[in-house]
Every structure is written in structure tokens, then in C-alpha cells.
Protein backbone atom coordinates (compact mmCIF):
# COMPACT_ATOMS: atom_id res chain seq x y z
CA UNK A 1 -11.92 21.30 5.20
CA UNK A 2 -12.89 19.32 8.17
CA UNK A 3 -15.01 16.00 8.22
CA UNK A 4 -17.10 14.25 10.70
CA UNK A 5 -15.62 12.55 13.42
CA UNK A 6 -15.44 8.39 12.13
CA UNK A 7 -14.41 5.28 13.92
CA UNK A 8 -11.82 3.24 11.33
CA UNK A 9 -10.56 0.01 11.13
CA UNK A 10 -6.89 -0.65 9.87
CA UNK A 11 -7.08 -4.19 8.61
CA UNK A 12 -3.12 -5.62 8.68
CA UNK A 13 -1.77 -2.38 10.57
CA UNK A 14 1.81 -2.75 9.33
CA UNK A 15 4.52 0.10 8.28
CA UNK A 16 1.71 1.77 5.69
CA UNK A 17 -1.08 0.97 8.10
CA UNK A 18 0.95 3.09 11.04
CA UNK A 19 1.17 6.08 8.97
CA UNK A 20 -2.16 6.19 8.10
CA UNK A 21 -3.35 5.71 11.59
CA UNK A 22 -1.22 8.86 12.55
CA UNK A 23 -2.70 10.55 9.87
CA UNK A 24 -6.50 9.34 10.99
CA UNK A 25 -5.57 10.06 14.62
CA UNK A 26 -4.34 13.64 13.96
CA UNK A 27 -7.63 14.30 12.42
CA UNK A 28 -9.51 13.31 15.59
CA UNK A 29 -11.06 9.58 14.76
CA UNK A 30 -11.04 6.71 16.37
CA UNK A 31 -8.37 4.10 15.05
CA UNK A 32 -8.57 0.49 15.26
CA UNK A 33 -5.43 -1.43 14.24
CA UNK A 34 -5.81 -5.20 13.87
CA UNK A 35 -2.80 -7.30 13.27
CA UNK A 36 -1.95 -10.70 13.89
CA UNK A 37 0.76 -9.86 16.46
CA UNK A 38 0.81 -6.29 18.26
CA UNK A 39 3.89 -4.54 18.02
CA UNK A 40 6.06 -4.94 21.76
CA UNK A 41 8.39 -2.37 20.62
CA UNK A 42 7.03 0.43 19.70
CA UNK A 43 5.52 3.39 22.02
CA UNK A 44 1.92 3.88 22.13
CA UNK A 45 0.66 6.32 19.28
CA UNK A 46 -1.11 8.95 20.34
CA UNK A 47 -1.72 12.15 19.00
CA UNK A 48 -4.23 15.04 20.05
CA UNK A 49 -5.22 12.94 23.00
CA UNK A 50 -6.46 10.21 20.60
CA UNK A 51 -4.74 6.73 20.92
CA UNK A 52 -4.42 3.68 18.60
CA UNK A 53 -6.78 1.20 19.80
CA UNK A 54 -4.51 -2.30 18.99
CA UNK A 55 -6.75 -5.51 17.97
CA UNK A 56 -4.63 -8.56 18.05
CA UNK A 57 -6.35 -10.71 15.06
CA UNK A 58 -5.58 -13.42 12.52
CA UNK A 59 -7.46 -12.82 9.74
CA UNK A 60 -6.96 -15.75 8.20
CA UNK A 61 -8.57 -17.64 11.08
CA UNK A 62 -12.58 -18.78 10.69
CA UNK A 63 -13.30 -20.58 13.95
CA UNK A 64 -14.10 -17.19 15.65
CA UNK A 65 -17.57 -15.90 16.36
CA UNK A 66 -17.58 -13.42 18.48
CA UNK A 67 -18.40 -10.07 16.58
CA UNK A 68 -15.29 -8.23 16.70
CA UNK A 69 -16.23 -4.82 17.10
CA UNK A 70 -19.65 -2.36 16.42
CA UNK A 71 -20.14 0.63 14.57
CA UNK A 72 -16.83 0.63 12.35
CA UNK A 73 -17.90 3.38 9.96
CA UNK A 74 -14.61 2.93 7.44
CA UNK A 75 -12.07 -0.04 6.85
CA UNK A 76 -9.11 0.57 5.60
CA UNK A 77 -7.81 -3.30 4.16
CA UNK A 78 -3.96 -3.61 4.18
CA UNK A 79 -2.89 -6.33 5.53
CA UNK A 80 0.27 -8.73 3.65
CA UNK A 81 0.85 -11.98 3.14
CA UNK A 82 2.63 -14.51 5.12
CA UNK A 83 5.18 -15.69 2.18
CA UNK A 84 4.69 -15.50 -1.50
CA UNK A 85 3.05 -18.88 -2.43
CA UNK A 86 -0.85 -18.58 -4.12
CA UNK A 87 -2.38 -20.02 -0.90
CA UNK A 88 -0.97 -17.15 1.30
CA UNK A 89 -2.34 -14.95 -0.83
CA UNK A 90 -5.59 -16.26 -1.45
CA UNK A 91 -6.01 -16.46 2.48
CA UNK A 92 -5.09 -12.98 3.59
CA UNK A 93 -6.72 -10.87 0.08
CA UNK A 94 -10.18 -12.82 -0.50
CA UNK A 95 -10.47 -15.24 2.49
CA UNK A 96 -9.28 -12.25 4.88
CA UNK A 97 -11.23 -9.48 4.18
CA UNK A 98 -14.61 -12.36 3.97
CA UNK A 99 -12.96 -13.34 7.71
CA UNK A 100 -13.56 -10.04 8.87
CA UNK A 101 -16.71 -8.47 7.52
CA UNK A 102 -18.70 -11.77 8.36
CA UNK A 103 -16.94 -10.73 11.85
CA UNK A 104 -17.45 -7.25 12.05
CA UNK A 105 -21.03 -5.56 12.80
CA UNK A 106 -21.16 -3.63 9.11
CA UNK A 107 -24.38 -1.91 10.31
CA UNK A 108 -22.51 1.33 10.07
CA UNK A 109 -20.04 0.52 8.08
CA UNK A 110 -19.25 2.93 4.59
CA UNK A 111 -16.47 2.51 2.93
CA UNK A 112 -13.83 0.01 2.18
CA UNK A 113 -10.52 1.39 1.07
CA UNK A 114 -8.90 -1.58 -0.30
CA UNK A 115 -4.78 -1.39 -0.51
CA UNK A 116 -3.76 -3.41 -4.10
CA UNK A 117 -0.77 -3.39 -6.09
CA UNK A 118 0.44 -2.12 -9.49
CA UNK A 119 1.43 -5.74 -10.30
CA UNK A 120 -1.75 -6.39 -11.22
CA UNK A 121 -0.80 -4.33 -14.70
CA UNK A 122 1.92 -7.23 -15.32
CA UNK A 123 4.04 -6.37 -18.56
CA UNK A 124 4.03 -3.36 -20.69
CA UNK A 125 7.14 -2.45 -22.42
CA UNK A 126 7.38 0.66 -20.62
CA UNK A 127 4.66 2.51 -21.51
CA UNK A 128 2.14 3.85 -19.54
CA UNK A 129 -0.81 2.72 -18.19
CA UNK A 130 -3.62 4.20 -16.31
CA UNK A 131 -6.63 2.48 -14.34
CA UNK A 132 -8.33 1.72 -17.81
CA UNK A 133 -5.38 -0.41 -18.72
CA UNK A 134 -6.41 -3.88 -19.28
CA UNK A 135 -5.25 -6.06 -16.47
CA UNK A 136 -2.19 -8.75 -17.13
CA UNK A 137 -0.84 -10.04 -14.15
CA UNK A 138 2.65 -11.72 -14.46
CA UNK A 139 2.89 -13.53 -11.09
CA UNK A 140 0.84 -15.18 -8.68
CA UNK A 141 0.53 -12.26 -6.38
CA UNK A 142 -0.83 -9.85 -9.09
CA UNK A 143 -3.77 -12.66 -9.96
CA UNK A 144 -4.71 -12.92 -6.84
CA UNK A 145 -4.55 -9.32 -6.47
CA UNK A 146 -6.65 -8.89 -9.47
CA UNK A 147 -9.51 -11.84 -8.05
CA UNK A 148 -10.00 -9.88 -4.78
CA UNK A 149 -10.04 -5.78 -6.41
CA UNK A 150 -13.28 -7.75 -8.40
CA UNK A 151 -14.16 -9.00 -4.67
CA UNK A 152 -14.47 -5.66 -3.22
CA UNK A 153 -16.03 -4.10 -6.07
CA UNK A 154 -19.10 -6.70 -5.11
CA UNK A 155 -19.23 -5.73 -1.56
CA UNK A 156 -22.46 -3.69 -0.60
CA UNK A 157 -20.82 -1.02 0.92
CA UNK A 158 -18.94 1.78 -0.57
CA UNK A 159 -15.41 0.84 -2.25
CA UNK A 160 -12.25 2.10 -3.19
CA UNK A 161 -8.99 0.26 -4.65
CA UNK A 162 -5.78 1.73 -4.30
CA UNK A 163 -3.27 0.28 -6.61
CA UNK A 164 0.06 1.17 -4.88
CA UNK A 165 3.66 1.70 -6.65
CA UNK A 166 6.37 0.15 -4.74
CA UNK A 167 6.76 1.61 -1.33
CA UNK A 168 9.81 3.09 0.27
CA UNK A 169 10.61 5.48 3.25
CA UNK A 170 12.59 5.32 6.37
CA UNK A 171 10.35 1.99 7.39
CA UNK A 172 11.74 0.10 4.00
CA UNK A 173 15.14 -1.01 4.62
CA UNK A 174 15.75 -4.17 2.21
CA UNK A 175 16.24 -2.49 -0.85
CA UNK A 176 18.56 -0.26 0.79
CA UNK A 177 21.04 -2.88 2.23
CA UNK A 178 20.60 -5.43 -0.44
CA UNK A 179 22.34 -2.19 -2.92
CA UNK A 180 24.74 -1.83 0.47
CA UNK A 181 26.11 -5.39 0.22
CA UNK A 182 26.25 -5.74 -3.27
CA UNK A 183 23.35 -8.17 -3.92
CA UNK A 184 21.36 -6.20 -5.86
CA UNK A 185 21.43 -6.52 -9.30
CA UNK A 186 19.99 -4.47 -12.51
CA UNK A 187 19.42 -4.53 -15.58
CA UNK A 188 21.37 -2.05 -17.58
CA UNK A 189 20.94 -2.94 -21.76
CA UNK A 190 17.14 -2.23 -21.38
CA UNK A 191 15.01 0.50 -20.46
CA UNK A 192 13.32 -1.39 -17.63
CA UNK A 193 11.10 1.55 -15.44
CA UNK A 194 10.75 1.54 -11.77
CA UNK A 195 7.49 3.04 -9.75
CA UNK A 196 8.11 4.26 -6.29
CA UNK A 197 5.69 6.20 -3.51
CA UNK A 198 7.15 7.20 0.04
CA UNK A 199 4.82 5.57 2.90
CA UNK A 200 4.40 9.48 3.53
CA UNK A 201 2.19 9.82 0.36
CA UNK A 202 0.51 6.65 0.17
CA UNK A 203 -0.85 6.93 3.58
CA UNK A 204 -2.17 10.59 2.57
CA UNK A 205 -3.29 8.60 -0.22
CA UNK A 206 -4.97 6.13 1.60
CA UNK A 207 -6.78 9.14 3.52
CA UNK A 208 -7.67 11.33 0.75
CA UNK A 209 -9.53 8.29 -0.63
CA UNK A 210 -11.33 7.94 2.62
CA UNK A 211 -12.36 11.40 2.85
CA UNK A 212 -13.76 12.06 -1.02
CA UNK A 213 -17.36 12.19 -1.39
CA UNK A 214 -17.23 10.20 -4.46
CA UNK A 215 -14.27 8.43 -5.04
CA UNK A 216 -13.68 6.64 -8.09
CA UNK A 217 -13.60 2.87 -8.28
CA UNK A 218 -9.99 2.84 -8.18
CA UNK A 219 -6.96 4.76 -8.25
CA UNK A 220 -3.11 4.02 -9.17
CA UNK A 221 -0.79 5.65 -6.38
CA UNK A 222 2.77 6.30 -7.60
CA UNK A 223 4.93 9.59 -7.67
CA UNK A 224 5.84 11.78 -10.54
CA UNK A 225 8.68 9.99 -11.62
CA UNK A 226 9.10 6.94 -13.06
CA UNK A 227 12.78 6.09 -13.94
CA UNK A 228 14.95 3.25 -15.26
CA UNK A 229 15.57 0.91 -12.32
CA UNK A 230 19.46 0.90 -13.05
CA UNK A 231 19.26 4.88 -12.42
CA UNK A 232 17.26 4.09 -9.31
CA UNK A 233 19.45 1.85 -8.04
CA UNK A 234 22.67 3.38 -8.80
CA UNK A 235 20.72 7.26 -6.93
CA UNK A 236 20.73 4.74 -3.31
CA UNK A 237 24.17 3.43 -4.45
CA UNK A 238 24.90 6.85 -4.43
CA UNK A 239 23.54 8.16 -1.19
CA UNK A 240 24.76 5.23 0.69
CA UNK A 241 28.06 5.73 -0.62
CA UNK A 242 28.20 1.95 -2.00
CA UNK A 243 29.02 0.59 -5.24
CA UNK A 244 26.87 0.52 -7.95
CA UNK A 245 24.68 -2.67 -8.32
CA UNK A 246 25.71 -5.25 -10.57
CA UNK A 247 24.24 -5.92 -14.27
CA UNK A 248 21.73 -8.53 -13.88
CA UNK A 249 18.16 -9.30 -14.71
CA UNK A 250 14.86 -6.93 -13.27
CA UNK A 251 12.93 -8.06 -10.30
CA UNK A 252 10.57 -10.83 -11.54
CA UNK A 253 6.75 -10.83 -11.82
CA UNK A 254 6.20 -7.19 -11.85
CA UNK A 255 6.85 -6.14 -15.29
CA UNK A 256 7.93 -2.89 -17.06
CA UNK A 257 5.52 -0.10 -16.87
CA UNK A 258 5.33 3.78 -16.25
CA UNK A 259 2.64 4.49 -13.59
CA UNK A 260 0.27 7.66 -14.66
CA UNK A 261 -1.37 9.07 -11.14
CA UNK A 262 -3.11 11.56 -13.18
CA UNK A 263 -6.67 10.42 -11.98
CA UNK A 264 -5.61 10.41 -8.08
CA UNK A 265 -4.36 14.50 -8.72
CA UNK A 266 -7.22 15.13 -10.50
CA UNK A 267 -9.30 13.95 -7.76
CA UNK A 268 -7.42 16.80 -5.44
CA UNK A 269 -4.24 14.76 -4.15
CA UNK A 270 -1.26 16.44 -3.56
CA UNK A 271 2.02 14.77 -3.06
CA UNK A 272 4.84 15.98 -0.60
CA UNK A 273 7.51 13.87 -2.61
CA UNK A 274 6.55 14.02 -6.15
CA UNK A 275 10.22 13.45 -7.33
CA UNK A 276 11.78 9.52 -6.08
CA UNK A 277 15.13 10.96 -5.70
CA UNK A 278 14.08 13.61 -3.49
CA UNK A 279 12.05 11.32 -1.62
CA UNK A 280 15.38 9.24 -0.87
CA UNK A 281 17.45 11.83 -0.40
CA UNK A 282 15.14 13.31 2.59
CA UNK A 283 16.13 9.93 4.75
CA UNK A 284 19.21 8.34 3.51
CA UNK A 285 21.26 11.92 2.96
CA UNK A 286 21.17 11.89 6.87
């Protein structure tokens, strides 16, 4: 199925931001990625004679007036914070995305595809939860989260949240050396679930929710697969050939949850690495 031609904006054009511009670009749009600081060592992306158009931009910034840019038909809002604390937060997921519009010239502007988290879901015992799920956010990041999804659902334009699982793919790196060193830690007396997508799949996500005619309100993201973090962790221990992380507590402020993606399949979305294990395996068995 092909679709019209569209000019897109990549709001915080990071590792997940990349692989959706590929994606876009393949296609045939435009692609706009704004960052704070353009990338100096990377190659230019281009594919099928279309090339990322970079934007250099703070969003956090208000003393610009200059309109940024015309006839944006879709924004794609990604962008991360600069640490952890509330205020970072608060600037870059409700101050940001107010930075930009009142910057932008929405005249032909659609849709905003809004990139949120699963945090926002905070602490279930493990059992799963879906995008009726009443919202509990256990740290800062997942309230704020939660303040701006209600944000862009008042926005007069077409919107979209995607609540993300926790990324990985060749890009995502920490995990991977913290379990190397030894400085990872799980817990191993408690059931305590993980949620994982590969940047592969949450970019197509990010597109497929872009391209839907009708696209529901929101959407969780996450593979087929939840599993116990300590069997996670000890799969990378595995491929890396390191030792298996010590017993220790769960990451904090995400809670313990099984991710059901049901609604995003139903919708038509197909993911290339359904299984986590797989998806590791595919760069770290190299």
C-alpha cells in the first residue's frame, strides 16, 4: 500500500528518531530531524535520493521567533531529557513540544505521533496491563510522562501516543556492558518481568502509527515476550560470554508489569523480532 508523499518532522532525532527517519526516507518523504546538537560523526542519510534535512534546535529554548519551518504535515515527538530530575522533564515533554508548535507554521500540520513510556503504568505485580489500565506512575519521569500524553490529547490536530517498552538494539549499549563488567544486578527471589522492543520495531511502530487512517488514541509498543528480568539478564550474560549478574534489587521507578501489544497487532502491526532473545541474539551473537 503506498501513501501520499508528506513532509515530517522528527522532534529529538536521537537513536529511535534515526531509524524512523530511514524508514520515512525509504518511503519517499521529506524528513526533518531537529536536535539540539547535529550529529558530526555520522554520514549523511540518504536513501532513494532523499536526504535527512538536519535542524539544529533546543527545544527547550523560548526566546526564538522566527517560524521554524512551513508546511510540516506530521511530527513525530521524541526527543529525551537532559538528566532525570522533574524540571528536565517538564521542559523537554510539556514545555518542548508547546516550544515548537507555537514555532512551527501548523497550517498543514496532521498528526502528532507522540513517543511515551510504559512507566507511566508504574506497579503491577506482574500482571498485565493494556492501554485501559489505570495509570500509576512510580517515578518522576512516568508523572510527567503521564501530564504531557493528557497534553497531546488536547492539541487540535490529530494525535497518537506511543507508550514504548524498553528499547534495545545495536544503538543501546549500557545494558550490555553494565552485565559485561559485573555491575548489573537482579533480582532473583521474585518474579520481577522485563518489557523489551528492538529500535527496529519501534521505529516501524512509530511509522505504522503515522500511516493508519484512524489510529487509536494510544498504543503500548513492546514485543511478544515478556520475561523475568533475571532470565533477561543472565540470556546477554550469556551471549557476551560474561558472568551472570549479581542478586540485587530491580531497576527502580518502573515497576513490575507484562506489556499486552494486542491493540497495536490488531491495528495491522507486524513485528520482525517478536521474541527478546532473538532480538539479542541477531546483534550480540556476532
Amino acid at each position: 500500500m503506498t501513501h501520499p508523499k508528506k513532509t515530517i518532522l522528527i522532534a529529538g532525532c536521537g537513536d529511535l528518531g534515526l531509524r524512523v527517519a530511514q524508514n520515512l526516507l525509504q518511503q519517499g518523504h521529506t524528513v526533518y530531524g531537529l536536535r539540539k546538537e547535529i550529529p558530526q560523526n555520522r554520514p549523511p542519510l540518504q536513501l532513494n535520493g532523499n536526504a535527512l534535512h538536519w535542524l539544529p534546535f533546543d527545544l527547550c529554548q523560548t526566546e526564538a521567533s522566527t517560524p521554524l519551518l512551513a508546511n510540516i504535515n506530521d511530527i513525530v515527538y521524541c526527543p529525551a531529557p537532559g538528566d532525570r530530575s522533574e524540571a528536565a522533564y517538564q521542559h523537554i515533554y510539556i514545555n518542548g513540544l508547546r516550544n515548537l508548535l507555537t514555532l512551527l507554521d501548523t497550517l498543514f500540520l496532521r498528526r502528532v505521533v507522540f513517543i511515551s513510556s510504559s512507566a507511566v503504568y508504574g506497579e503491577h505485580r506482574g500482571e498485565w496491563v493494556n492501554e485501559n489500565t489505570p495509570l500509576a506512575p512510580l517515578g518522576t519521569g512516568g508523572r510527567v510522562l503521564q501530564e504531557a500524553e493528557q497534553h497531546v490529547w488536547q492539541l487540535p490536530f490529530e494525535t497518537c501516543v506511543l507508550r514504548l517498552a524498553g528499547l534495545y538494539g545495536p544503538e543501546k549499549q549500557l545494558l550490555n556492558e553494565r552485565i559485561r563488567q559485573g555491575q548489573a544486578t537482579v533480582p532473583r527471589h521474585e518474579k520481577h518481568y522485563a518489557n523489551r522492543i528492538h529500535l527496529e520495531d519501534a521505529a516501524a511502530a512509530v511509522v505504522h502509527c503515522l500511516t493508519l487512517d484512524k489510529p487509536a488514541p494510544c498504543y503500548i509498543a513492546s514485543d511478544d515476550t515478556p520475561m523475568g528480568i533475571d532470565e533477561l539478564y543472565d540470556w546477554i550474560a550469556t551471549l557476551l560470554n560474561a558472568p551472570a549478574a549479581q542478586t540485587g534489587t530491580a531497576p527502580a521507578g518502573i515497576g513490575n508489569k507484562r506489556l499486552d501489544n494486542s491493540l497495536l497487532k490488531q491495528s495491522g502491526f507486524r513485528l520482525r523480532w517478536p521474541d527478546t532473545k532473538q532480538g539479542y541474539a541477531s546483534f550480540l551473537n556476532k
